[in-house]
C-alpha atoms as a PDB file:
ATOM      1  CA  UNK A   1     153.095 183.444  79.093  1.00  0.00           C
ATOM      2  CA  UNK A   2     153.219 183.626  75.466  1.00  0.00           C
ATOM      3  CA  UNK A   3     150.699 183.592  72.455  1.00  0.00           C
ATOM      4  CA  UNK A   4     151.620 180.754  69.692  1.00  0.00           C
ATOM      5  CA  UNK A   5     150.326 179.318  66.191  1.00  0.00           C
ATOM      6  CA  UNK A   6     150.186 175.835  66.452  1.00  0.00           C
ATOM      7  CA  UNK A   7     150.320 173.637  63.417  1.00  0.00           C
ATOM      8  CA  UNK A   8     147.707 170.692  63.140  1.00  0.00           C
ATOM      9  CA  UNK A   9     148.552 168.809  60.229  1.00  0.00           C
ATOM     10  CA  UNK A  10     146.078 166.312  58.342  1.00  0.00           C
ATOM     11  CA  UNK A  11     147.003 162.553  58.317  1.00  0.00           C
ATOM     12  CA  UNK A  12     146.351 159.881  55.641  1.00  0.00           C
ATOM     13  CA  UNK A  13     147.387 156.216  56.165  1.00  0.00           C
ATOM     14  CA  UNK A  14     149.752 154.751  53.500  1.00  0.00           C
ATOM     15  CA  UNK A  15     148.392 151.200  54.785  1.00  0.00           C
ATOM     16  CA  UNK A  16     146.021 150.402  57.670  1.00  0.00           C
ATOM     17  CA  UNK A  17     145.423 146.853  58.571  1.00  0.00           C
ATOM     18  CA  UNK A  18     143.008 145.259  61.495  1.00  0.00           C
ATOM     19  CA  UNK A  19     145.327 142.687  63.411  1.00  0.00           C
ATOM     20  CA  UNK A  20     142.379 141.976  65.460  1.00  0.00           C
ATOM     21  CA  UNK A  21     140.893 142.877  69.118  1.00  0.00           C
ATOM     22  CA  UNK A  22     142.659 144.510  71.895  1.00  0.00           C
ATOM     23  CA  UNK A  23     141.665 143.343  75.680  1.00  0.00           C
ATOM     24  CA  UNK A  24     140.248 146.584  76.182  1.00  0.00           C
ATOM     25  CA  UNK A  25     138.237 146.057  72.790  1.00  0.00           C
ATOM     26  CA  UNK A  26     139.805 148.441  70.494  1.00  0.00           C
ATOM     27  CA  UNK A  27     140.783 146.965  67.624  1.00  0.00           C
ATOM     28  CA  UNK A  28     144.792 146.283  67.138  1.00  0.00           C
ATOM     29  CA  UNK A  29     146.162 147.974  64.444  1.00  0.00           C
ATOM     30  CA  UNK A  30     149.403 147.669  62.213  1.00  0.00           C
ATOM     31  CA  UNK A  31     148.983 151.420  60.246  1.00  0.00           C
ATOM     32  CA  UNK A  32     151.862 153.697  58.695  1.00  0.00           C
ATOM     33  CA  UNK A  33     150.776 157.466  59.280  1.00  0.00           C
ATOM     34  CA  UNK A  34     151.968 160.655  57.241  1.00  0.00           C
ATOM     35  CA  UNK A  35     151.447 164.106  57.386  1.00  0.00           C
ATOM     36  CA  UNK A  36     150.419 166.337  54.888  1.00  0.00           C
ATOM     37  CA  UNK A  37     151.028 169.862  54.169  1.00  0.00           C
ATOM     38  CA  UNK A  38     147.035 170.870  55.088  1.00  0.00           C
ATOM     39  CA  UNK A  39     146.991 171.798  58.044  1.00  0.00           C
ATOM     40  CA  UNK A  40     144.461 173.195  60.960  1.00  0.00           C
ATOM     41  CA  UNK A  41     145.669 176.322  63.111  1.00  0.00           C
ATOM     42  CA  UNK A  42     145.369 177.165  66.497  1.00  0.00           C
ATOM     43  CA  UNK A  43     145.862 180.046  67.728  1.00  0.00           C
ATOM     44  CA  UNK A  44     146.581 179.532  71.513  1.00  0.00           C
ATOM     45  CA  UNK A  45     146.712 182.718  73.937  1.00  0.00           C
ATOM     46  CA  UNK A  46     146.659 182.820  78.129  1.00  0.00           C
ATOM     47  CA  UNK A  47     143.523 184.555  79.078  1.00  0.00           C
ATOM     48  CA  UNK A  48     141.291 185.924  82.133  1.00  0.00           C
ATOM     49  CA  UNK A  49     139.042 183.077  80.921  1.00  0.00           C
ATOM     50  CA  UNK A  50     138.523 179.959  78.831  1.00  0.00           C
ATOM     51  CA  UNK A  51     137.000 180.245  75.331  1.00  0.00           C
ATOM     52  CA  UNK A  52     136.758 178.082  72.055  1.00  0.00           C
ATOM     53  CA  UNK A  53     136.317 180.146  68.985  1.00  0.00           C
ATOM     54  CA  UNK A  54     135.903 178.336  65.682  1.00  0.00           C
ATOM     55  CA  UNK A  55     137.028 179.697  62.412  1.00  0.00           C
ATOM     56  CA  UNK A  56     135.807 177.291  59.586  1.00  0.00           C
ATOM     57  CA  UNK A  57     137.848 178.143  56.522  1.00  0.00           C
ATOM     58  CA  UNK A  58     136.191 175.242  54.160  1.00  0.00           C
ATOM     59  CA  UNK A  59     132.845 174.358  55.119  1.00  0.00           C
ATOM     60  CA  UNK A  60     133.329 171.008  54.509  1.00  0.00           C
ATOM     61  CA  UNK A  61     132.790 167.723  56.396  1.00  0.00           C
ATOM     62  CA  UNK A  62     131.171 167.185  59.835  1.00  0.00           C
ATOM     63  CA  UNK A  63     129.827 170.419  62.545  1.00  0.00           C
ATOM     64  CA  UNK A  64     132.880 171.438  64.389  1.00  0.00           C
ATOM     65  CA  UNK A  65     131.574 172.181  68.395  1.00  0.00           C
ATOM     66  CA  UNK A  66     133.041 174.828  70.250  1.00  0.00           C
ATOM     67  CA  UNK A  67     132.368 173.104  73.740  1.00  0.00           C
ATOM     68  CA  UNK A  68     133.235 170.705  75.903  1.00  0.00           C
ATOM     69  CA  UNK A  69     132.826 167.814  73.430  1.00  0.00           C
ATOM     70  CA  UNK A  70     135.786 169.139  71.255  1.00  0.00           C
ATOM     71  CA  UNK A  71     139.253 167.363  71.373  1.00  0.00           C
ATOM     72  CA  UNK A  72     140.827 170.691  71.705  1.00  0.00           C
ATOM     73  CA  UNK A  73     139.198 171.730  75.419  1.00  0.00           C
ATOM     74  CA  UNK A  74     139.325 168.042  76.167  1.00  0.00           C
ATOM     75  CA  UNK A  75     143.264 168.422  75.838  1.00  0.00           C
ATOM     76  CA  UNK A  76     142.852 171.266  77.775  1.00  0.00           C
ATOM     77  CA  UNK A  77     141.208 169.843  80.695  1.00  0.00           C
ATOM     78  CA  UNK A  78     143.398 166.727  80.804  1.00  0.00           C
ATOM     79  CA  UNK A  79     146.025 169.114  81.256  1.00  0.00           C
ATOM     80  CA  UNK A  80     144.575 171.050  84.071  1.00  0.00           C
ATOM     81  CA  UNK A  81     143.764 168.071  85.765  1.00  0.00           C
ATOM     82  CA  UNK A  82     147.203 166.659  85.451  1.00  0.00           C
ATOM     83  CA  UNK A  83     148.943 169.767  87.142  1.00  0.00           C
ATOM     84  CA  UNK A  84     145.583 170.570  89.624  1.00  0.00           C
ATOM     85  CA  UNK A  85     145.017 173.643  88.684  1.00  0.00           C
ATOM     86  CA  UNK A  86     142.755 176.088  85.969  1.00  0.00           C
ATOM     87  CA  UNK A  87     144.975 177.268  82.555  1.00  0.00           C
ATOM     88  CA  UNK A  88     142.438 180.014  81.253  1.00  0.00           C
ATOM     89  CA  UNK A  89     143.568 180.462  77.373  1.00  0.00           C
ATOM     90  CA  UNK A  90     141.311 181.547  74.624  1.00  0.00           C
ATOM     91  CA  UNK A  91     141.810 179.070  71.809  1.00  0.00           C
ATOM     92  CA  UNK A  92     140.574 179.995  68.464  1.00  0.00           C
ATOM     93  CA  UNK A  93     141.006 176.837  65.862  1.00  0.00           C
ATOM     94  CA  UNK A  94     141.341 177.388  62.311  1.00  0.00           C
ATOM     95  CA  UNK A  95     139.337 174.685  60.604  1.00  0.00           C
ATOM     96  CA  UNK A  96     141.225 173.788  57.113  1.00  0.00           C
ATOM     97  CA  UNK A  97     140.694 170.169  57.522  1.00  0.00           C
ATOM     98  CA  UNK A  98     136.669 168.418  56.885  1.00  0.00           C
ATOM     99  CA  UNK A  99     136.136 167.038  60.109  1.00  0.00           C
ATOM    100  CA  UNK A 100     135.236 163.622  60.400  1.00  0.00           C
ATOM    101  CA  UNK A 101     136.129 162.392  56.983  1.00  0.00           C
ATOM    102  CA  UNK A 102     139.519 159.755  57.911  1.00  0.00           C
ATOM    103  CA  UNK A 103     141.820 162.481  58.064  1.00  0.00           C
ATOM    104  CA  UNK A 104     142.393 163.182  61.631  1.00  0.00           C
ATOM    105  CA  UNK A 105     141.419 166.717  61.837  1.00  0.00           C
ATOM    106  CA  UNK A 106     140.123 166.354  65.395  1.00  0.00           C
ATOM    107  CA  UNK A 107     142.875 164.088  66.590  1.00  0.00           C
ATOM    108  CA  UNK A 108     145.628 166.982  65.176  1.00  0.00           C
ATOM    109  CA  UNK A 109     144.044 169.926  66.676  1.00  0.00           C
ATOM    110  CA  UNK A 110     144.105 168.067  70.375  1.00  0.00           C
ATOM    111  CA  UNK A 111     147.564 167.576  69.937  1.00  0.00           C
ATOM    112  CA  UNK A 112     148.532 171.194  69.042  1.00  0.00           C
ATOM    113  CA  UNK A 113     146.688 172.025  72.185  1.00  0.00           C
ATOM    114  CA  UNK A 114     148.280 170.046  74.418  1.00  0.00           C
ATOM    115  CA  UNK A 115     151.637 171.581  72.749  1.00  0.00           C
ATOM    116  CA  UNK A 116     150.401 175.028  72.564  1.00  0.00           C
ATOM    117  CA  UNK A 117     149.161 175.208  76.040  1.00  0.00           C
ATOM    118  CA  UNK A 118     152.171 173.653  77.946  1.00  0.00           C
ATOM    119  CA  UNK A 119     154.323 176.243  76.145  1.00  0.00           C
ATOM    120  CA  UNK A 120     152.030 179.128  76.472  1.00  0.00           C
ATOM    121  CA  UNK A 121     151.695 178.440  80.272  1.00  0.00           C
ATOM    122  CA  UNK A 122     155.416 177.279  80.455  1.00  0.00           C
ATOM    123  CA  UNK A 123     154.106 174.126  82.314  1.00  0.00           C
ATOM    124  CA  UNK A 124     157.426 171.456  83.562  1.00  0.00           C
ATOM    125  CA  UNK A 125     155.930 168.778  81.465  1.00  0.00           C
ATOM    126  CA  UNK A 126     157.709 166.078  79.628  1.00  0.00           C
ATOM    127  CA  UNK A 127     157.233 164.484  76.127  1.00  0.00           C
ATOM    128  CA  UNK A 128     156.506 161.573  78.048  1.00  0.00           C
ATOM    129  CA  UNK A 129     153.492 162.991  80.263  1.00  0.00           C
ATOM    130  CA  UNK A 130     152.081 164.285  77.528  1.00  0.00           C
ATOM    131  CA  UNK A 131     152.553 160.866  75.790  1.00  0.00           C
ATOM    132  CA  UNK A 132     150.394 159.473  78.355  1.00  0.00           C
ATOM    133  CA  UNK A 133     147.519 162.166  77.628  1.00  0.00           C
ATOM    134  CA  UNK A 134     147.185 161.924  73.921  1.00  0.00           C
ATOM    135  CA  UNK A 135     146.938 158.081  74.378  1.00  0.00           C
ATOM    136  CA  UNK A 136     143.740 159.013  76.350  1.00  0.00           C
ATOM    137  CA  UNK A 137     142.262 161.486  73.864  1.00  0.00           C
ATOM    138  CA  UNK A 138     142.500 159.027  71.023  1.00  0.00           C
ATOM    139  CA  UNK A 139     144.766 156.785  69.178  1.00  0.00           C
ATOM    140  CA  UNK A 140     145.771 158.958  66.993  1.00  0.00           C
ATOM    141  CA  UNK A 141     146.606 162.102  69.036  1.00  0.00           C
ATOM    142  CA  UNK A 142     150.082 160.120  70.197  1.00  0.00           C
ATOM    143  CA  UNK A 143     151.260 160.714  66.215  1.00  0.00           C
ATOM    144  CA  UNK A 144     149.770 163.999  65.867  1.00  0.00           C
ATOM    145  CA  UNK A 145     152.376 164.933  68.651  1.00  0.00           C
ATOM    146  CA  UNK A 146     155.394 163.535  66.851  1.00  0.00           C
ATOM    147  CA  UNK A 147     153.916 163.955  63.273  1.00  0.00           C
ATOM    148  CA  UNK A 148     156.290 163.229  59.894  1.00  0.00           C
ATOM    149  CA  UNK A 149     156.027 159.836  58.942  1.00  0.00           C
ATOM    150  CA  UNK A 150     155.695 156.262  61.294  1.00  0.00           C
ATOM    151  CA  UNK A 151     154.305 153.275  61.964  1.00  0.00           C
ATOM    152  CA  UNK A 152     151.802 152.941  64.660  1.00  0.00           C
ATOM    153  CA  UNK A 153     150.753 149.694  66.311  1.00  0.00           C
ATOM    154  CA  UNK A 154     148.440 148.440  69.155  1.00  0.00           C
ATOM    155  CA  UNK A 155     145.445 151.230  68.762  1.00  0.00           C
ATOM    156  CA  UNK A 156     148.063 153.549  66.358  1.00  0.00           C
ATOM    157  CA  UNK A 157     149.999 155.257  69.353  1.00  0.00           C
ATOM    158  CA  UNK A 158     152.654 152.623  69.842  1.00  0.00           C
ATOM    159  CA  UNK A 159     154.659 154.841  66.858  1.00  0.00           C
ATOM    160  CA  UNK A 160     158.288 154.498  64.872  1.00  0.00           C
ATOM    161  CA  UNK A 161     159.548 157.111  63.032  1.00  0.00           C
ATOM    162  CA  UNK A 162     159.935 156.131  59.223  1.00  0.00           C
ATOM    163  CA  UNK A 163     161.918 157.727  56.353  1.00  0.00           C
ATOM    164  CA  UNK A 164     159.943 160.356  54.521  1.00  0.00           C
ATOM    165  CA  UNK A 165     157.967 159.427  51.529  1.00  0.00           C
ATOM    166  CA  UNK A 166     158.985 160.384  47.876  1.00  0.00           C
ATOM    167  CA  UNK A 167     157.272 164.142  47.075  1.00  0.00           C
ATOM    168  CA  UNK A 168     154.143 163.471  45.425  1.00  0.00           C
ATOM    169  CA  UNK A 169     150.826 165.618  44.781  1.00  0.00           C
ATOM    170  CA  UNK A 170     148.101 164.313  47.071  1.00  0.00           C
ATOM    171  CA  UNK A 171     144.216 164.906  45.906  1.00  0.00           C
ATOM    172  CA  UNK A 172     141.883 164.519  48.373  1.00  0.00           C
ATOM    173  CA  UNK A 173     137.898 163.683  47.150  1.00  0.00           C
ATOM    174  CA  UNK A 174     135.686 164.354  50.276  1.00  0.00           C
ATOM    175  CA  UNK A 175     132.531 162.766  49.094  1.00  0.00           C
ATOM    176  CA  UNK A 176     128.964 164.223  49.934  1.00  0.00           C
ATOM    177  CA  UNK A 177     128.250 161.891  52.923  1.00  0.00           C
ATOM    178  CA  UNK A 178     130.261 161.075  55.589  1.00  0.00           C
ATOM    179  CA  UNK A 179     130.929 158.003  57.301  1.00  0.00           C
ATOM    180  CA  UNK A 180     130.929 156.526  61.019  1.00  0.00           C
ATOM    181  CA  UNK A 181     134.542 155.250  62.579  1.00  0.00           C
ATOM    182  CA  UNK A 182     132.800 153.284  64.919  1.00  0.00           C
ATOM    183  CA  UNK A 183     130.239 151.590  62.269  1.00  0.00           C
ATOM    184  CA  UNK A 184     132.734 150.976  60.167  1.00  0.00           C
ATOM    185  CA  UNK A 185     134.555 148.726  62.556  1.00  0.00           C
ATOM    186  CA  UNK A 186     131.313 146.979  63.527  1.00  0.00           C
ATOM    187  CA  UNK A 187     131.224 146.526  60.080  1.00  0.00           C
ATOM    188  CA  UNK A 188     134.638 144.799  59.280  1.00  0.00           C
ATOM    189  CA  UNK A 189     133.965 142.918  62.778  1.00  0.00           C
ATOM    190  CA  UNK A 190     130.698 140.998  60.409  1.00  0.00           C
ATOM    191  CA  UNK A 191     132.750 140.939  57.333  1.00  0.00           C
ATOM    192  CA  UNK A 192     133.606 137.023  56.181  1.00  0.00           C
ATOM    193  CA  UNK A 193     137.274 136.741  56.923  1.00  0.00           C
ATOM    194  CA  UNK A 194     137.966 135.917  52.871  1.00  0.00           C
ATOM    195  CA  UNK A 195     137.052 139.677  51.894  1.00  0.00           C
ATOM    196  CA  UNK A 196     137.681 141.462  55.054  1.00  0.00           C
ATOM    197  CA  UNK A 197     141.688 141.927  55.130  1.00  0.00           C
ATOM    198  CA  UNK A 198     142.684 143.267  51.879  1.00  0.00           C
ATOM    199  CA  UNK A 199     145.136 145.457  52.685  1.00  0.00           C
ATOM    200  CA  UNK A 200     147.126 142.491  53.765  1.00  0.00           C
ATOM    201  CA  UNK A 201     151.029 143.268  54.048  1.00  0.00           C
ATOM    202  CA  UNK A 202     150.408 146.938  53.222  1.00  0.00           C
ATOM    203  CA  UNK A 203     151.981 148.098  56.465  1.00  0.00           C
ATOM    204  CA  UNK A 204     155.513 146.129  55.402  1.00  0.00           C
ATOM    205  CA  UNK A 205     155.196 146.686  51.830  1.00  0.00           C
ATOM    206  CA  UNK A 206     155.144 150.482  52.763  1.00  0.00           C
ATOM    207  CA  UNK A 207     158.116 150.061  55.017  1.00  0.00           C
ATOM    208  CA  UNK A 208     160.016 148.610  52.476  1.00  0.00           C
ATOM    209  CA  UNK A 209     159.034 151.281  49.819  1.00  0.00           C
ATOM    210  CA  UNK A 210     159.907 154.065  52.338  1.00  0.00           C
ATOM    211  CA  UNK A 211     163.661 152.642  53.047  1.00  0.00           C
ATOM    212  CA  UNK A 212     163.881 152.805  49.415  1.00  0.00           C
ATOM    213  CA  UNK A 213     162.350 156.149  48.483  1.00  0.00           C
ATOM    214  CA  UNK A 214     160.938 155.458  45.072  1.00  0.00           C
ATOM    215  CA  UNK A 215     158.024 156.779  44.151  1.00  0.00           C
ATOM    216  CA  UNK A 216     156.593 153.448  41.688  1.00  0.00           C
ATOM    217  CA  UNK A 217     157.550 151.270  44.871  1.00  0.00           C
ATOM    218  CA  UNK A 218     155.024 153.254  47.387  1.00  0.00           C
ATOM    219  CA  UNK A 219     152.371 153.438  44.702  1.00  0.00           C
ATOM    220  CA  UNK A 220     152.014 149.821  44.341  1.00  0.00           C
ATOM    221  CA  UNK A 221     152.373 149.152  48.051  1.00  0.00           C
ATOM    222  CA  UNK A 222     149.515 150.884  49.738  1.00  0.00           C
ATOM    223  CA  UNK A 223     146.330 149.358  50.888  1.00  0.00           C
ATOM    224  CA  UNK A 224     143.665 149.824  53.704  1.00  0.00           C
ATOM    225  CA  UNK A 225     141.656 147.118  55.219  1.00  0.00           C
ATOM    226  CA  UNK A 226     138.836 149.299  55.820  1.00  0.00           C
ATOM    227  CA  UNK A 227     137.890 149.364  52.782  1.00  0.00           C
ATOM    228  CA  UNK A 228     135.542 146.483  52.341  1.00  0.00           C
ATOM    229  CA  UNK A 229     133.803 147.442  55.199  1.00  0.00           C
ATOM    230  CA  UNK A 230     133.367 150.986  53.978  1.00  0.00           C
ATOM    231  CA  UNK A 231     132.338 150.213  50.600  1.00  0.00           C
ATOM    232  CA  UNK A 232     129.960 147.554  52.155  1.00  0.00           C
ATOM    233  CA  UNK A 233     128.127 150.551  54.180  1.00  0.00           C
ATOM    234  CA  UNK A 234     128.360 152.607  50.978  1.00  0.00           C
ATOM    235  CA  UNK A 235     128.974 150.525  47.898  1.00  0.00           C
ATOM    236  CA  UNK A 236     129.784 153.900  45.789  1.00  0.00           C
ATOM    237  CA  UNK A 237     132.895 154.326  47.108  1.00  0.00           C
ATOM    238  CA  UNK A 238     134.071 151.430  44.914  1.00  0.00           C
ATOM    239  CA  UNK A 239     132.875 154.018  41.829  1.00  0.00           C
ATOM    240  CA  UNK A 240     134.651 157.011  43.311  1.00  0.00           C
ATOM    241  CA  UNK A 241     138.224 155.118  43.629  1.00  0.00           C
ATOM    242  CA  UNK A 242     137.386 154.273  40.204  1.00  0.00           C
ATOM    243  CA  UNK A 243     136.505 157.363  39.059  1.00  0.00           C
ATOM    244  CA  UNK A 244     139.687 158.799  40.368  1.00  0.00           C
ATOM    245  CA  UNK A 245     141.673 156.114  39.087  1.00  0.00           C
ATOM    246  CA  UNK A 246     139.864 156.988  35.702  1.00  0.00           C
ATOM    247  CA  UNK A 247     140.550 160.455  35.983  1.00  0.00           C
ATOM    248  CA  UNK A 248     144.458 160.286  36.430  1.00  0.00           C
ATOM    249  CA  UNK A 249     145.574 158.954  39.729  1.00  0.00           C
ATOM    250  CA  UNK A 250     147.581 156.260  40.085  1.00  0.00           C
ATOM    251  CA  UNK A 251     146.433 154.932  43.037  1.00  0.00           C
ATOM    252  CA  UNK A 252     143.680 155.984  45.142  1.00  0.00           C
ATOM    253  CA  UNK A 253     142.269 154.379  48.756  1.00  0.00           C
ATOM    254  CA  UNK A 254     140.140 155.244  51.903  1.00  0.00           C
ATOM    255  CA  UNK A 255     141.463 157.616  53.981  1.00  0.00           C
ATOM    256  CA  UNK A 256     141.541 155.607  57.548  1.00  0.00           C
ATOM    257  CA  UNK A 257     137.990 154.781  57.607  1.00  0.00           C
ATOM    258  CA  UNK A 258     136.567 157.366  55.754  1.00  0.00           C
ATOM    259  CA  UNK A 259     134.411 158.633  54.043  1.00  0.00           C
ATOM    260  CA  UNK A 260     137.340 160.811  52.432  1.00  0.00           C
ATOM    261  CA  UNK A 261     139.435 159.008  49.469  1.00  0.00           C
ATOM    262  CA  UNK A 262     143.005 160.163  48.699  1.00  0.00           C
ATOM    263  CA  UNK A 263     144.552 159.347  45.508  1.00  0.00           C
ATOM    264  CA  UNK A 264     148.500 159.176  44.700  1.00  0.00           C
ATOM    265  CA  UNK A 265     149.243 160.894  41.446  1.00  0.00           C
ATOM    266  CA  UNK A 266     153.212 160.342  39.651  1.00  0.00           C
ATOM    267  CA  UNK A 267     155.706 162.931  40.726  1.00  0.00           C
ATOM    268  CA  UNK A 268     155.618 164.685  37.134  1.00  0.00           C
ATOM    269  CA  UNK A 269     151.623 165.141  37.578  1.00  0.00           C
ATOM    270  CA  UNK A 270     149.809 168.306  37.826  1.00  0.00           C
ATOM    271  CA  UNK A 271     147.319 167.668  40.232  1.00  0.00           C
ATOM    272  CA  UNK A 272     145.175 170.299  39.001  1.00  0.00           C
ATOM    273  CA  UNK A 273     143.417 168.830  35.454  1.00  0.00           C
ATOM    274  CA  UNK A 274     143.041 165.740  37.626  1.00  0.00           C
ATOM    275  CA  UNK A 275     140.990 167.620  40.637  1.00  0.00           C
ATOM    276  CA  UNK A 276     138.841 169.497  37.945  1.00  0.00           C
ATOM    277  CA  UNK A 277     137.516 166.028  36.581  1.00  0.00           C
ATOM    278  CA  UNK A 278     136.903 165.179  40.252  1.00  0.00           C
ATOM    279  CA  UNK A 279     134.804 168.212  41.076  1.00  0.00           C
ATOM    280  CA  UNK A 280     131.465 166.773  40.493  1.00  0.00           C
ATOM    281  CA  UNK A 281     132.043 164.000  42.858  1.00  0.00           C
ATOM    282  CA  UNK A 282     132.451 165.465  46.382  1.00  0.00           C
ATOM    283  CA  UNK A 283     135.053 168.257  47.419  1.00  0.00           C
ATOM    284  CA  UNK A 284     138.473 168.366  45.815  1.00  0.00           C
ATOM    285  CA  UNK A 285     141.738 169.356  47.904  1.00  0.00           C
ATOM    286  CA  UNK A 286     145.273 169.229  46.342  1.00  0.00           C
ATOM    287  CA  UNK A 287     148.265 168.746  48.610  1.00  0.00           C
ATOM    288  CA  UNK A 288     151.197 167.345  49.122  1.00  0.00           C
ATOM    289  CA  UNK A 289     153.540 165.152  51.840  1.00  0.00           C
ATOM    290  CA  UNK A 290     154.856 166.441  54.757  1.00  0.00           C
ATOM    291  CA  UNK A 291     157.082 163.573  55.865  1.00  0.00           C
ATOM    292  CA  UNK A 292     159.406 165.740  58.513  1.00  0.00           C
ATOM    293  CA  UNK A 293     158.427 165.707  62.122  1.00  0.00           C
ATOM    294  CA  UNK A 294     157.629 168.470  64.175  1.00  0.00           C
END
């Protein structure tokens, strides 16, 4: 039994658009995923007993729950059911990424535990099983396993790995309020079907750009359906993409369905004059890509 450091990298989407309802009434999605270099850590350790600590190294972005209603024990527990029996580890998550802002903090974290804890434990398990797990916890857990760069379709964990994108500096604007997954897709459900699919083609446009890894190609190809039902539920998200459009990125869009924003900058930018205009908007990160898998 072994102690390890998991890494639980944020995700943006380079395109996300709504195909339409599932049968199980998700909504189908056609989304490219990638990784970038902020990251959660957790710290997972076998232990006499179970315990969630959090460690909240930005103070940013939705309360964090050490209990039973995290993704990280819920990982946990799916595992102990699957092999019928208790895994006592003290878990103590690093928080580096503002929960509940689009940029699948949560969804990251429950996939380094599943990791973490099958190795820690040395459980038999196979990619597969644990597959099958992560497409329980969420949609997005299923890429949070794999990680790099892909496409995900049906709810986002039907995934194919993709080239890596071109190294640009990524500034993320995590505005002062946040916004609700599940409203904004009750949202786009109302939207008029004229204004409610503008990230149309996005998810092949990106493809494209990414098989030819240049940077001007993936900044004109990115787009997010989302959007207009974000910006309907808080019209001054239009005036922050603006803003950061205004301030020196060349592209900027919703982080999956917000509330953060993430804005592209060219390769030769320094991202740090451009996050200093930012500052009186919301909560400034600078990062980068982290197209490689795990």
């Amino acid at each position: 039994m072994t102690p390890l450091l998991c890494s639980a990298p944020a995700k943006i989407n380079l395109a996300l658009e709504v195909q339409g309802i599932l049968p199980d009434g998700y909504h189908e999605l056609d989304t490219i995923f990638c990784w970038l270099e902020l990251e959660d850590l957790l710290d997972v350790r076998p232990s006499a007993k179970t315990e969630l600590i959090i460690q909240d190294e930005i103070g940013q972005g939705a309360e964090v729950v050490p209990d039973e209603r995290n993704l990280v024990m819920k990982a946990l527990r799916s595992l102990e059911d699957l092999v019928g029996r208790e895994l006592p580890t003290r878990l103590r998550l690093i928080k580096r990424i503002p929960a509940g802002g689009g940029l699948g903090g949560g969804s990251a974290d429950a996939a380094a535990a599943l990791l973490g804890v099958v190795r820690a434990h040395d459980l038999p398990l196979q990619p597969a099983d644990l597959l099958k797990l992560a497409a329980r916890l969420g949609a997005d857990v299923a890429f949070g396993l794999e990680g790099g760069t892909a496409r995900g379709r049906g709810r986002g964990e039907l995934l194919s790995p993709l080239p890596s994108p071109p190294d640009l500096p990524v500034l993320l604007l995590i505005p002062h309020f946040p916004l609700s997954t599940p409203e904004v897709y009750d949202c786009w459900d109302r939207l008029p079907e004229e204004v409610r699919r503008p990230g149309r083609g996005s998810a092949e446009r990106v493809v494209a750009a990414l098989s030819k890894g240049r940077a001007q190609d993936l900044l004109r190809s990115t787009g997010n359906d989302l959007e207009a039902a974000a910006e309907a539920l808080r019209p001054e998200l239009s005036e922050l993409r603006r803003r950061m459009l205004q301030a020196g990125c060349a592209q900027a869009r919703l982080c999956g369905s917000g509330s953060t924003l993430f804005g592209l900058l060219e390769p030769s930018c320094n991202p740090e004059p451009v996050a200093t205009r930012l500052k009186d908007l919301g909560h400034v990160l600078c990062t980068r890509f982290r197209g490689s898998p795990r």
